[in-house]
C-alpha atoms as a PDB file:
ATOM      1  CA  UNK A   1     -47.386  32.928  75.641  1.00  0.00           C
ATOM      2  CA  UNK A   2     -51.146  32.365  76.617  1.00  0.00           C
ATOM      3  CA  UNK A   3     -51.280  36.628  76.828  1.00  0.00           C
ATOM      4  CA  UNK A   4     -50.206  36.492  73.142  1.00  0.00           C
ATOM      5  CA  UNK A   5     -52.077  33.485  71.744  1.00  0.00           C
ATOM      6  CA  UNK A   6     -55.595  35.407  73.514  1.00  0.00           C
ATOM      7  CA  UNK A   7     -54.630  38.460  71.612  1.00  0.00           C
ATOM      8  CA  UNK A   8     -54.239  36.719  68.648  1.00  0.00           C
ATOM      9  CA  UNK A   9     -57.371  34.968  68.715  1.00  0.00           C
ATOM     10  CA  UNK A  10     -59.173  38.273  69.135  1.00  0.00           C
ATOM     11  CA  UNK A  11     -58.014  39.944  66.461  1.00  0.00           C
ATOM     12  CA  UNK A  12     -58.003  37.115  63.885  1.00  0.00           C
ATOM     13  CA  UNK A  13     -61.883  36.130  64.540  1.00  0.00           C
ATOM     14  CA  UNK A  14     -62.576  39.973  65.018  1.00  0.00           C
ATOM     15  CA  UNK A  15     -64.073  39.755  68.087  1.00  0.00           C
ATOM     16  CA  UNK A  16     -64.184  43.749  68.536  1.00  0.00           C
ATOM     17  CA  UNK A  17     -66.765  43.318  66.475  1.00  0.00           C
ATOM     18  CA  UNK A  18     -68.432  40.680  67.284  1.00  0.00           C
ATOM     19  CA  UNK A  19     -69.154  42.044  70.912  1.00  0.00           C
ATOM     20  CA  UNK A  20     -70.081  45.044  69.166  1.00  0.00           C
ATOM     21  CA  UNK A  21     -72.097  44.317  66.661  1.00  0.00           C
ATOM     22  CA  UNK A  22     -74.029  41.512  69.062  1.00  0.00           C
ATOM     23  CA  UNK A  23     -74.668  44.324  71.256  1.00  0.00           C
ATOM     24  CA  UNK A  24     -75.817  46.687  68.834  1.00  0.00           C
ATOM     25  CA  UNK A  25     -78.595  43.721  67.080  1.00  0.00           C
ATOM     26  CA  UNK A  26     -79.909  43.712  70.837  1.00  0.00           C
ATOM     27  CA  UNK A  27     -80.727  47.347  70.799  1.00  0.00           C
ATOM     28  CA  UNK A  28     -82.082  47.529  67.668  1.00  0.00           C
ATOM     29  CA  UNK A  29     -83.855  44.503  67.743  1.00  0.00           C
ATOM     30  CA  UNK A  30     -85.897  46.052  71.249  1.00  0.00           C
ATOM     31  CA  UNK A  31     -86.230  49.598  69.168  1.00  0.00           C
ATOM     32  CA  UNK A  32     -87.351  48.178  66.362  1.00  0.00           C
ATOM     33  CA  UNK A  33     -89.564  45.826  67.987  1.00  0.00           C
ATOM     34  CA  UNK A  34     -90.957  48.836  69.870  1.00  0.00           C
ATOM     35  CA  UNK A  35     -91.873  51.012  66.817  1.00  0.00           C
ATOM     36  CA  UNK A  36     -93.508  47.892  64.947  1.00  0.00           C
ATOM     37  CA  UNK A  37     -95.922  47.098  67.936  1.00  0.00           C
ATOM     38  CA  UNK A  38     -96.778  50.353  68.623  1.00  0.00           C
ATOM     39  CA  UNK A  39     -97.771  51.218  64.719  1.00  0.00           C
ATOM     40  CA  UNK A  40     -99.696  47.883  64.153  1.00  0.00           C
ATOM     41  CA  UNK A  41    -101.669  48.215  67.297  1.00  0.00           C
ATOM     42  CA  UNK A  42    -102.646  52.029  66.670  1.00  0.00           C
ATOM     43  CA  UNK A  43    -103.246  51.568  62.898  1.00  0.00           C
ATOM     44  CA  UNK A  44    -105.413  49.640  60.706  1.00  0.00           C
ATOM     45  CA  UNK A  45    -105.679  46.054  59.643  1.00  0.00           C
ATOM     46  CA  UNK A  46    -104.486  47.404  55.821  1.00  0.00           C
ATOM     47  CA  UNK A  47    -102.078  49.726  57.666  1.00  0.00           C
ATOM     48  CA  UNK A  48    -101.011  47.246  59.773  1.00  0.00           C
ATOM     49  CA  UNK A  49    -100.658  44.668  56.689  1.00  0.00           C
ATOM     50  CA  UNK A  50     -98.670  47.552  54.674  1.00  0.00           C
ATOM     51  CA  UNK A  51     -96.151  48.142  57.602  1.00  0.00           C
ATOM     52  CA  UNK A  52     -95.851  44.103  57.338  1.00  0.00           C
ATOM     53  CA  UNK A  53     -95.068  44.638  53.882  1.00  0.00           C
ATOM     54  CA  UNK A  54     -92.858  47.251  54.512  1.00  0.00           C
ATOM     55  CA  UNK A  55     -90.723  45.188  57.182  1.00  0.00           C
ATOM     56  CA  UNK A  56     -90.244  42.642  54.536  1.00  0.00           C
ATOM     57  CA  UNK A  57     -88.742  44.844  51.999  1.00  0.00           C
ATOM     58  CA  UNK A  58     -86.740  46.433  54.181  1.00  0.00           C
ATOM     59  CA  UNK A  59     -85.281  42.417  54.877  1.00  0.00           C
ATOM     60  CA  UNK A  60     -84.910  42.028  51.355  1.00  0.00           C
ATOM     61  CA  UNK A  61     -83.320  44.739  50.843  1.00  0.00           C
ATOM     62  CA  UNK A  62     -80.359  44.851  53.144  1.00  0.00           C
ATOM     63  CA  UNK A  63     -80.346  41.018  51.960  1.00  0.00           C
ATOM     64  CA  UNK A  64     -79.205  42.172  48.570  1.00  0.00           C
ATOM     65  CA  UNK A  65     -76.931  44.481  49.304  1.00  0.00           C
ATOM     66  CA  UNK A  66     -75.021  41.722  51.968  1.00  0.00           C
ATOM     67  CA  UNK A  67     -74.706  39.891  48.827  1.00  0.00           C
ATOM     68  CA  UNK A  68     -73.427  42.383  46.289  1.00  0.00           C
ATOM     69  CA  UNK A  69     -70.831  43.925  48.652  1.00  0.00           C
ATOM     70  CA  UNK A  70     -69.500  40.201  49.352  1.00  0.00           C
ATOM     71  CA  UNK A  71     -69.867  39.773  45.227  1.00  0.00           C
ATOM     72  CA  UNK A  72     -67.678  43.311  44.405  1.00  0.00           C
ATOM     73  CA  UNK A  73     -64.615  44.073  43.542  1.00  0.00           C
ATOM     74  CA  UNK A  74     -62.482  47.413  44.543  1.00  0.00           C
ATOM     75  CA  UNK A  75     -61.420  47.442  41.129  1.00  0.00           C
ATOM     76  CA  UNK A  76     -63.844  49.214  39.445  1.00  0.00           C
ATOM     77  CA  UNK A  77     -63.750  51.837  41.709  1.00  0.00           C
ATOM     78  CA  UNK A  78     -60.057  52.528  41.904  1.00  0.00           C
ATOM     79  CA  UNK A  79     -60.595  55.047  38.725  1.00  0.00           C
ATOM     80  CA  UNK A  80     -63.472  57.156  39.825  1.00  0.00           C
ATOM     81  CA  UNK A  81     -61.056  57.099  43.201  1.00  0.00           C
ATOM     82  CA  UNK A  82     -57.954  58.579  41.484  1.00  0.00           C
ATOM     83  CA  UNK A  83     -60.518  61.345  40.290  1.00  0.00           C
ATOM     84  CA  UNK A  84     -60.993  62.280  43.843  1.00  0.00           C
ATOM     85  CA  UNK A  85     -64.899  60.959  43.994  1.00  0.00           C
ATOM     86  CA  UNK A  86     -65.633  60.561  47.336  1.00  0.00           C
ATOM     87  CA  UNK A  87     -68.506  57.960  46.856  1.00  0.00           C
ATOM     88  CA  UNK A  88     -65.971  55.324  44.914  1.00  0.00           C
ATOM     89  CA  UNK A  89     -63.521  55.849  48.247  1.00  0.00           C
ATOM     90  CA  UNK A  90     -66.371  55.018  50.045  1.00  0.00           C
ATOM     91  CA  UNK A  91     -67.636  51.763  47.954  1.00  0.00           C
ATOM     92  CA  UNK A  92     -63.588  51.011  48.414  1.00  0.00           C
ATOM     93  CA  UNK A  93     -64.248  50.903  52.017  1.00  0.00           C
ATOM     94  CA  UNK A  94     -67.349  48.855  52.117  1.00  0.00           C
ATOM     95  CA  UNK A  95     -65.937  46.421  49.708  1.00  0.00           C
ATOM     96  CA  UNK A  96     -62.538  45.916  52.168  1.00  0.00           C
ATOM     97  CA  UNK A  97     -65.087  45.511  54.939  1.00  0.00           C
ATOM     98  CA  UNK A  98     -67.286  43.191  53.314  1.00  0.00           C
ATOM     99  CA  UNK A  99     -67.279  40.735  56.227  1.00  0.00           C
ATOM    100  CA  UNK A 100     -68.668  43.306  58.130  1.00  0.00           C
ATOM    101  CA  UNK A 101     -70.961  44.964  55.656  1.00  0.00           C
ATOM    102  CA  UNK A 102     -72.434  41.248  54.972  1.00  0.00           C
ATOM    103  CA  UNK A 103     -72.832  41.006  58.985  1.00  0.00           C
ATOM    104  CA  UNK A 104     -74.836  44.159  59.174  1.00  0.00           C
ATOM    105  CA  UNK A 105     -77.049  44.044  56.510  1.00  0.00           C
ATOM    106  CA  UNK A 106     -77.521  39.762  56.211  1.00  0.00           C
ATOM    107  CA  UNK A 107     -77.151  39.003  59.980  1.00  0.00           C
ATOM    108  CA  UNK A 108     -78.530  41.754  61.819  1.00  0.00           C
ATOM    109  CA  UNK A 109     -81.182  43.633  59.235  1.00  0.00           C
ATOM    110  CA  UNK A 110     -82.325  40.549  57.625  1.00  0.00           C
ATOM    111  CA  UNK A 111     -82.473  38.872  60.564  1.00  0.00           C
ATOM    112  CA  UNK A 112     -83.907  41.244  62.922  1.00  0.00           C
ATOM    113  CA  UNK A 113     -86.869  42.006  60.205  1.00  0.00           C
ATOM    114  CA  UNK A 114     -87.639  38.125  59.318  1.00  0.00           C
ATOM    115  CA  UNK A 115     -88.255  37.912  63.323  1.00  0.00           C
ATOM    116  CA  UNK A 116     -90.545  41.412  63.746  1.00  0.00           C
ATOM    117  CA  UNK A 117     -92.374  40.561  60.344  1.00  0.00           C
ATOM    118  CA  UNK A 118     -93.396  37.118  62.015  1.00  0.00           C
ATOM    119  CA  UNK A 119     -94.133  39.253  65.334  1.00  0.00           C
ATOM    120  CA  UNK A 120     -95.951  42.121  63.495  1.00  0.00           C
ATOM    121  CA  UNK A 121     -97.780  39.317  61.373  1.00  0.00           C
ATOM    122  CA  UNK A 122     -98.755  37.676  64.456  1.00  0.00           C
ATOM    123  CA  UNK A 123    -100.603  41.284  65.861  1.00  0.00           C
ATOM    124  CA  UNK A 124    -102.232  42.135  62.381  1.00  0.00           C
ATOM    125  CA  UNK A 125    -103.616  37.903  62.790  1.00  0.00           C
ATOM    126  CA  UNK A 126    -104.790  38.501  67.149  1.00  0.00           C
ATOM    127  CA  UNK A 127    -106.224  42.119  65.704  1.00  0.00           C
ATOM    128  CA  UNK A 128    -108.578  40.324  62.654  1.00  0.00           C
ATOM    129  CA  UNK A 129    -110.067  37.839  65.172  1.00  0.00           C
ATOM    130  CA  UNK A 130    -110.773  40.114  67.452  1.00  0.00           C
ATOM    131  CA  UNK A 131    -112.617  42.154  64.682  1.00  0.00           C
ATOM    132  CA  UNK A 132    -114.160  39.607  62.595  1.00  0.00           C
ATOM    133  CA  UNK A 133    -114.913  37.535  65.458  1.00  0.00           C
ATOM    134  CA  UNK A 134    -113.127  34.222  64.397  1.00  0.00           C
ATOM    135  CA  UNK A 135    -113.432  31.807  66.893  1.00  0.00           C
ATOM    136  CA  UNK A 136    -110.550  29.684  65.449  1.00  0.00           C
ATOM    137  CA  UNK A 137    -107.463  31.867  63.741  1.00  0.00           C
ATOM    138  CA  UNK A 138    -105.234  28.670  62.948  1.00  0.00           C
ATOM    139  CA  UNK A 139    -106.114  28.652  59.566  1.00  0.00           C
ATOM    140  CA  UNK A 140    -105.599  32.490  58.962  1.00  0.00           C
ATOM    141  CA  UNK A 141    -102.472  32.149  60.759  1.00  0.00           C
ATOM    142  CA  UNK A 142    -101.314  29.732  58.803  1.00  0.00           C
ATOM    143  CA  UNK A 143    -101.690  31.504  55.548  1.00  0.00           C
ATOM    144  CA  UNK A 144    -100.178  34.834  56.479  1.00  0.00           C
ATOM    145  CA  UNK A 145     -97.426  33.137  57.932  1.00  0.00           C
ATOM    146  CA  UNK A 146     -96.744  31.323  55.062  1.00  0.00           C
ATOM    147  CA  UNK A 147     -97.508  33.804  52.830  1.00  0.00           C
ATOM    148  CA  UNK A 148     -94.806  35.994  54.775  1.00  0.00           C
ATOM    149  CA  UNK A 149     -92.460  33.443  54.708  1.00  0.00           C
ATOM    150  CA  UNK A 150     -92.908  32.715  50.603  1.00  0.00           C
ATOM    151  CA  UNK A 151     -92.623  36.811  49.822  1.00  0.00           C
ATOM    152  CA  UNK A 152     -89.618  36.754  52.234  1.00  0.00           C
ATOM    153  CA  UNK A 153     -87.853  33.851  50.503  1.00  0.00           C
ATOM    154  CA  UNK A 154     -89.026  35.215  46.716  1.00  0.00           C
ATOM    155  CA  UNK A 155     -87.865  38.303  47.357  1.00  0.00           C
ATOM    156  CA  UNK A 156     -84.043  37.284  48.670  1.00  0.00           C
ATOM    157  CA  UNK A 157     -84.166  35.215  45.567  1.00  0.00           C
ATOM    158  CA  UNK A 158     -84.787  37.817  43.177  1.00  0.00           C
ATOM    159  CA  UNK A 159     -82.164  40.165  45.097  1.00  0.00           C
ATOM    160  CA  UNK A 160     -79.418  37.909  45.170  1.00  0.00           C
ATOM    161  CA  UNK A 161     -80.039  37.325  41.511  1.00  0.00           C
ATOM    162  CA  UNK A 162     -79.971  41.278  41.374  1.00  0.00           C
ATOM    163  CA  UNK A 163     -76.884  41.604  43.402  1.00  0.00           C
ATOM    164  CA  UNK A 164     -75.022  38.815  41.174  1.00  0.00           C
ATOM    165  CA  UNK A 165     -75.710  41.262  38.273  1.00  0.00           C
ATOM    166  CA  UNK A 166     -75.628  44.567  39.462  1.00  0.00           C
ATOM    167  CA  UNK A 167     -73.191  44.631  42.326  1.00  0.00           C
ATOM    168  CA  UNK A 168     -71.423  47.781  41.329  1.00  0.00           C
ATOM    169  CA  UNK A 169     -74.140  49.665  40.768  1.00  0.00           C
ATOM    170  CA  UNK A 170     -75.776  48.264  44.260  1.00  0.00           C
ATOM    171  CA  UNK A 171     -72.350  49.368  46.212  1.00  0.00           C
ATOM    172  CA  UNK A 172     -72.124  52.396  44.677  1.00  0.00           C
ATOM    173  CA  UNK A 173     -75.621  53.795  45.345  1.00  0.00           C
ATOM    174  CA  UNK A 174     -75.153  52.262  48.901  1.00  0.00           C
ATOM    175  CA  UNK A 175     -71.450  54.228  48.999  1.00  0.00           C
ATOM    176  CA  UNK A 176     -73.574  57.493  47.935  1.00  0.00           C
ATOM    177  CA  UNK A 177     -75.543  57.125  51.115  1.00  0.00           C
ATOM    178  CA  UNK A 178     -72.987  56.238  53.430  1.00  0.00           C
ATOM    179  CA  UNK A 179     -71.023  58.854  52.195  1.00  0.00           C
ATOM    180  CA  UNK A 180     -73.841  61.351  52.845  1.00  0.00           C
ATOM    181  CA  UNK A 181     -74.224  60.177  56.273  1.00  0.00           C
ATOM    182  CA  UNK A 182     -70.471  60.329  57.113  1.00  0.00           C
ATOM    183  CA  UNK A 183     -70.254  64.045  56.271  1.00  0.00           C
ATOM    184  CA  UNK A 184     -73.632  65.030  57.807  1.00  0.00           C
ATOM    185  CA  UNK A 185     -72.581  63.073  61.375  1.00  0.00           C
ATOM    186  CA  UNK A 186     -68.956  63.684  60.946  1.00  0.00           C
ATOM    187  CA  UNK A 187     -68.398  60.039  61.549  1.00  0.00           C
ATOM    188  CA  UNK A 188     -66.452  57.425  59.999  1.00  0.00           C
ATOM    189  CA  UNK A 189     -69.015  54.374  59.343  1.00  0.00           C
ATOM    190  CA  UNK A 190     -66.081  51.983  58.028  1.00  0.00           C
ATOM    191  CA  UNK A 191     -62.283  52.154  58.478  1.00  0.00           C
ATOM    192  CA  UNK A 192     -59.622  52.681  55.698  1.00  0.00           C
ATOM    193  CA  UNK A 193     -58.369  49.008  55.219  1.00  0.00           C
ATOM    194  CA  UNK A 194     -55.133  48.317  53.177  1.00  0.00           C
ATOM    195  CA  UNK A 195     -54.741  45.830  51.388  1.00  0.00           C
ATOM    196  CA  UNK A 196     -52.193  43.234  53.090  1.00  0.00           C
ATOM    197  CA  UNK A 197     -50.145  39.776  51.658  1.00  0.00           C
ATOM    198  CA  UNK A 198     -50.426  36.758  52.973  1.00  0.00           C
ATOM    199  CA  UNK A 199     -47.746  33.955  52.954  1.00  0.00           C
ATOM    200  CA  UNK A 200     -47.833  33.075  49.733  1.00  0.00           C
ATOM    201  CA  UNK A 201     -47.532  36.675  48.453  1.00  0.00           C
ATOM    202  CA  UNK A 202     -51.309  37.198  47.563  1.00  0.00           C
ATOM    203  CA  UNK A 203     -52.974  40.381  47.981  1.00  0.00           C
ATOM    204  CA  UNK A 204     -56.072  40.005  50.511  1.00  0.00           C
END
């Protein structure tokens, strides 16, 4: 009875993925990490500022598209299916996987960039007082953090507005891509849920 109540509690909170996914952020987070360092430290202040920039977008980004697959509905897609285009089978997928889509791109993306962009903001701020001389950096530090933190914020703001909107679209351009990067790996990013009932007889 224990056996089956453990089983059960794996598979309802998903914790496949959880594991996996938690392992994955960890890896990325130490690549990423890497790649950042390395390019702010051999690059220029500006350089250094535009991969900051850069880091940021790429936060916002993901953001927005956490938020429009979570916002979509397989509906609109179920047409473009039935006329055997790949890329609406696809946004099918990502929109019956939302929970993990949203995971990905909110959780680990967003997540993973708002900490590097603090770390990268943190060289580009060590590198200008070394250059300039500053004997004090609080005061610098304090505005790129919080101008980091402000364009971080704005920007989520604007793309959740965005995704509200223009979810489709969003999923669908995001389905193109996925799609492209299934058939070029031969890999299947997302599994083929069906839809199931619950108790009450409501499609989930």
């Amino acid at each position: 009875m224990a056996k089956k109540e453990d089983e059960s509690f794996y598979i309802k909170y998903n914790m496949r993925w959880v594991l996996f996914i938690t392992f994955w952020t960890f890896v990325l987070a130490i690549g990423i990490s890497l790649i950042a360092e390395n390019l702010v430290q051999n690059l220029d202040v500006l350089f250094a500022f535009i991969i900051l920039l850069i880091i940021i977008f790429i936060g916002i980004l993901f953001d927005t598209i956490g938020i429009a697959v979570t916002a979509a509905s397989e509906k609109p897609f179920h047409a473009m299916a039935a006329n055997k285009i790949d890329e609406a089978r696809t946004a099918i997928k990502l929109v019956r996987n939302s929970s993990q889509v949203s995971n990905f791109c909110n959780d680990v993306i967003g997540d993973i960039s708002g900490i590097i962009s603090g770390a990268v903001a943190t060289s580009i701020i060590f590198r200008v007082v070394v250059i300039v001389g500053i004997a004090d950096g609080t005061i610098l530090t304090i505005l790129l953090t919080a101008f980091t933190a402000s364009l971080t914020v704005g920007g989520k703001g604007v793309g959740k507005s965005v995704a509200e909107y223009h979810h489709e679209q969003i999923i669908y351009q995001v389905a193109r891509v996925v799609n492209f990067t299934e058939k070029v790996f031969n890999v299947e990013m997302f599994a083929s849920k069906k839809k199931f009932k619950d108790r009450k007889g409501k499609e989930k």
